[in-house]
N, C-alpha and C. Protein backbone atom coordinates (compact mmCIF):
# COMPACT_ATOMS: atom_id res chain seq x y z
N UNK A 1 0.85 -1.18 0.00
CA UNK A 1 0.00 0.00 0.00
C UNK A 1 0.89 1.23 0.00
N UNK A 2 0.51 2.24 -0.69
CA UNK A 2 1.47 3.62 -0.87
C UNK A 2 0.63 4.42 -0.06
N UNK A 3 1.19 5.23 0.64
CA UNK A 3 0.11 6.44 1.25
C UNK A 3 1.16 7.78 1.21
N UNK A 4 0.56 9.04 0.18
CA UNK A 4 1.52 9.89 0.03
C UNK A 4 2.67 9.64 -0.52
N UNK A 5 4.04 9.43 -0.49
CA UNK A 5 5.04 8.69 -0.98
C UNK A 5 5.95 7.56 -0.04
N UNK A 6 5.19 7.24 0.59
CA UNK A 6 5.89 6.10 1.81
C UNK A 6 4.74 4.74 0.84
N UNK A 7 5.93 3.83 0.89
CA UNK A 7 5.27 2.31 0.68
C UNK A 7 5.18 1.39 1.52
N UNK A 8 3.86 1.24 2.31
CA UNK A 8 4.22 0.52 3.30
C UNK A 8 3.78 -1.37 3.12
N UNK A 9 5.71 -1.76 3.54
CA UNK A 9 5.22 -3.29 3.35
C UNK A 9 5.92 -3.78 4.29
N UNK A 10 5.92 -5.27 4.65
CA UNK A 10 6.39 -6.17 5.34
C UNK A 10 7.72 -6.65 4.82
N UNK A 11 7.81 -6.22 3.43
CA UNK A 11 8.89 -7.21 2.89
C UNK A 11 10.51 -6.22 2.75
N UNK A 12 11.36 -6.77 2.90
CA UNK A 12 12.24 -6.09 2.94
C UNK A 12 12.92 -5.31 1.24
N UNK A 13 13.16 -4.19 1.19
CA UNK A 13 12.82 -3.50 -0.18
C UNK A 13 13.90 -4.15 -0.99
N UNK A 14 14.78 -5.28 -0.87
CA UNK A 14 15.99 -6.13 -1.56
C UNK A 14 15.00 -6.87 -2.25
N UNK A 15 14.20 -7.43 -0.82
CA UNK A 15 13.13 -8.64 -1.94
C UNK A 15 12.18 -8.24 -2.31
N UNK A 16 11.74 -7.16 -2.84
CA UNK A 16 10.48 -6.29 -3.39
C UNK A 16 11.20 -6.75 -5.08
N UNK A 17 10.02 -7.10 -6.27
CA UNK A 17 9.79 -7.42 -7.60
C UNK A 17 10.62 -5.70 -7.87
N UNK A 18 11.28 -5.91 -9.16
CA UNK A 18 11.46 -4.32 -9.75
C UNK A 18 9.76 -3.93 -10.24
N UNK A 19 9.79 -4.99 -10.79
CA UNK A 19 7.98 -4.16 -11.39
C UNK A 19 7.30 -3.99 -10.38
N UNK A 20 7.15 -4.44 -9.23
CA UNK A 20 6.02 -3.86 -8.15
C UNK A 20 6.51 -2.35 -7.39
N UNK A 21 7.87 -2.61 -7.31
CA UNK A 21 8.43 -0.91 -7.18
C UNK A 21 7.95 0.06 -8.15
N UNK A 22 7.69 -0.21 -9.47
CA UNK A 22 7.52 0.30 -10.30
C UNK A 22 6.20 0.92 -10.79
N UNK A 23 5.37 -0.14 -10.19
CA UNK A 23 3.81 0.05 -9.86
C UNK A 23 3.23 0.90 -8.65
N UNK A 24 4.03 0.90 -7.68
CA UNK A 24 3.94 1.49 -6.73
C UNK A 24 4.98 3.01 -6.64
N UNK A 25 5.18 3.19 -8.05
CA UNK A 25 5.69 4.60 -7.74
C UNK A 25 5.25 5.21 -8.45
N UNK A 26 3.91 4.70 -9.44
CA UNK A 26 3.03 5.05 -10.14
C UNK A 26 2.13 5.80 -9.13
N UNK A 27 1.90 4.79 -8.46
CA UNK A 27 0.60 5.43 -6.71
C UNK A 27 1.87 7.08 -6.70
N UNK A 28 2.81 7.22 -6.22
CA UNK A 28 3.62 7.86 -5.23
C UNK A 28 3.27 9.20 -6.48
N UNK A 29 3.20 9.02 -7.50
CA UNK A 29 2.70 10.21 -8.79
C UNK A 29 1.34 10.69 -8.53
N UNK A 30 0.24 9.95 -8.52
CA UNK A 30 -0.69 9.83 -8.24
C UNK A 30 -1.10 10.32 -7.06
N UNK A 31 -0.50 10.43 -6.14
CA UNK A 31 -0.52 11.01 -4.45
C UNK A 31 0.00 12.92 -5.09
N UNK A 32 1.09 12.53 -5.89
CA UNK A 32 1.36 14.12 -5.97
C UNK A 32 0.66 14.77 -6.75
N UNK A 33 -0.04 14.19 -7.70
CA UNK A 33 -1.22 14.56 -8.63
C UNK A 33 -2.57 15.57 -8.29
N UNK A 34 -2.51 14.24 -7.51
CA UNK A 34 -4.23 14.78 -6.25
C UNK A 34 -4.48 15.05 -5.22
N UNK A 35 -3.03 14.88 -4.70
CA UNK A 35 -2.87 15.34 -3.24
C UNK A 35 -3.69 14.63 -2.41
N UNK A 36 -4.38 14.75 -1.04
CA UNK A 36 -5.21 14.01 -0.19
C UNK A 36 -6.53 13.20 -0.42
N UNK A 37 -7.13 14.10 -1.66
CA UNK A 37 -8.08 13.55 -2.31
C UNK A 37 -8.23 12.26 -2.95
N UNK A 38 -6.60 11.75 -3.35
CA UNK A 38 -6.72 11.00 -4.38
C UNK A 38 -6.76 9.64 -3.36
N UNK A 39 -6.94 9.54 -2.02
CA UNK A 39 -7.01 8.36 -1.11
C UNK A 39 -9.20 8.50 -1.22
N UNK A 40 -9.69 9.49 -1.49
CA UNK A 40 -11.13 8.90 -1.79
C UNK A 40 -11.23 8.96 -3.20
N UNK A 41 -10.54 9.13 -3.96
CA UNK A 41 -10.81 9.15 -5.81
C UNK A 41 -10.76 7.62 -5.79
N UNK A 42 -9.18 6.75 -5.09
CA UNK A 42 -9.01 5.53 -5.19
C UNK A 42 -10.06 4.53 -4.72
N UNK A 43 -10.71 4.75 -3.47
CA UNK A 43 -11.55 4.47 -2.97
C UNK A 43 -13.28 4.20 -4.02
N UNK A 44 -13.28 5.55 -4.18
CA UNK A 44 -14.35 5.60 -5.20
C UNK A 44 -14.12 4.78 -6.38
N UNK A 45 -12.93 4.40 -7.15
CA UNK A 45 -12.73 4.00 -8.72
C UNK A 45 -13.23 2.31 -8.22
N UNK A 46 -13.11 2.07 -7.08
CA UNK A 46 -13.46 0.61 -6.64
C UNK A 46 -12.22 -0.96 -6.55
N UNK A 47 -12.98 -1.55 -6.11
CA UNK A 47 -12.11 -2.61 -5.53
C UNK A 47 -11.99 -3.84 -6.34
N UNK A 48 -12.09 -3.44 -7.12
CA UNK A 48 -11.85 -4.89 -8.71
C UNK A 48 -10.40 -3.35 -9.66
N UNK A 49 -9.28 -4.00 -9.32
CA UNK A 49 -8.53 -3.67 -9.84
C UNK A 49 -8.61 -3.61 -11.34
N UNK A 50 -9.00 -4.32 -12.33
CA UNK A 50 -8.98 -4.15 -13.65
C UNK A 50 -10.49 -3.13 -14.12
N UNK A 51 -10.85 -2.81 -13.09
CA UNK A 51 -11.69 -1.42 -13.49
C UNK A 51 -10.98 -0.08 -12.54
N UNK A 52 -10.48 -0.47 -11.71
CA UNK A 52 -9.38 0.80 -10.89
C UNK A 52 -8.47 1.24 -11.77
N UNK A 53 -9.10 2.46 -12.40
CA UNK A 53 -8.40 3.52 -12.98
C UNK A 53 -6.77 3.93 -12.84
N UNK A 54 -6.68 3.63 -11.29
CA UNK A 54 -5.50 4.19 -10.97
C UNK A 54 -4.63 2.75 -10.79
N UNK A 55 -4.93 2.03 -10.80
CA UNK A 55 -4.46 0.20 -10.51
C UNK A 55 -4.15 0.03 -12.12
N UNK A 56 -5.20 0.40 -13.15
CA UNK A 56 -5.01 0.11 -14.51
C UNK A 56 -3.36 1.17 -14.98
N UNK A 57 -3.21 2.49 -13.94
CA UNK A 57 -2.74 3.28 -14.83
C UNK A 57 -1.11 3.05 -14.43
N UNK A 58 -1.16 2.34 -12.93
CA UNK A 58 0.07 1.82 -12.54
C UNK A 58 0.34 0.67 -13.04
N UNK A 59 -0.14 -0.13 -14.07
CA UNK A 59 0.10 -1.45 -14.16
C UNK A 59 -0.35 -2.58 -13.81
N UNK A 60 -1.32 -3.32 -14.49
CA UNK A 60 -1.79 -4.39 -13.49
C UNK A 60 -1.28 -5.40 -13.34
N UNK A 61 -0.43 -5.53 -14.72
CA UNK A 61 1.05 -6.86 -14.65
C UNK A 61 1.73 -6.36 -13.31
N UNK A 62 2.46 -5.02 -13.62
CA UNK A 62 3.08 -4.95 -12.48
C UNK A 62 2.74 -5.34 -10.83
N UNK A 63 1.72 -4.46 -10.92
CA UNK A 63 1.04 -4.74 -9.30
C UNK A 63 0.57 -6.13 -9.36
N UNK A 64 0.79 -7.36 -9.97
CA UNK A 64 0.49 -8.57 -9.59
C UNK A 64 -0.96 -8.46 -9.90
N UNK A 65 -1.84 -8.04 -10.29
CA UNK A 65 -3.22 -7.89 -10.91
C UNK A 65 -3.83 -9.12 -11.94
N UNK A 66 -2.43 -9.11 -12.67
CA UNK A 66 -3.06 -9.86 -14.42
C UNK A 66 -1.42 -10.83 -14.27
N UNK A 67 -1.88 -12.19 -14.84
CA UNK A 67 -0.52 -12.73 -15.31
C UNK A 67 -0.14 -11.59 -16.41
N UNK A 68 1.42 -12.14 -16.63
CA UNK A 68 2.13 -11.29 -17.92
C UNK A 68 1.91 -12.12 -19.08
N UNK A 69 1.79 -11.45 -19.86
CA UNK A 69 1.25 -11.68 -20.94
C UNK A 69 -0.14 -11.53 -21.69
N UNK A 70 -1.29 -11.41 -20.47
CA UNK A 70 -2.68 -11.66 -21.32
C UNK A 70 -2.80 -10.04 -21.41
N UNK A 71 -2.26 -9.18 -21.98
CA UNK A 71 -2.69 -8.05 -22.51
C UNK A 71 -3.21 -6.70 -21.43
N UNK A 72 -3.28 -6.78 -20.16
CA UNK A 72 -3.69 -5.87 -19.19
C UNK A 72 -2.97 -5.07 -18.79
């Protein structure tokens, strides 16, 4: 989860995917975009990632969303 530009995870950032860093610094744009708002824009776009606007715009291969390859 990104909030503002902090990523907060459990995993240590050695063993973090390059593409999920990559997805998640999509969010960290997105935070500077919309500023505070964009934690109820995200909210609002909904919780099925391949209609989340902002999930689609970071990547859904990346963020682990879609295998690689089927086109998402």
């Amino acid at each position: 989860m990104t909030w503002g530009d902090t990523f907060l995870t459990a995993a240590a950032e050695e063993k973090l995917p390059a593409e999920l860093l990559r997805h998640e610094r999509v969010h960290v744009a997105q935070w500077q975009r919309h500023g505070l708002r964009f934690a109820v824009l995200y909210l609002l776009a909904g919780r099925n990632p391949g209609r989340n606007r902002f999930e689609v715009e970071a990547g859904l291969v990346d963020g682990g969303y879609a295998p690689p390859g089927d086109g998402a």
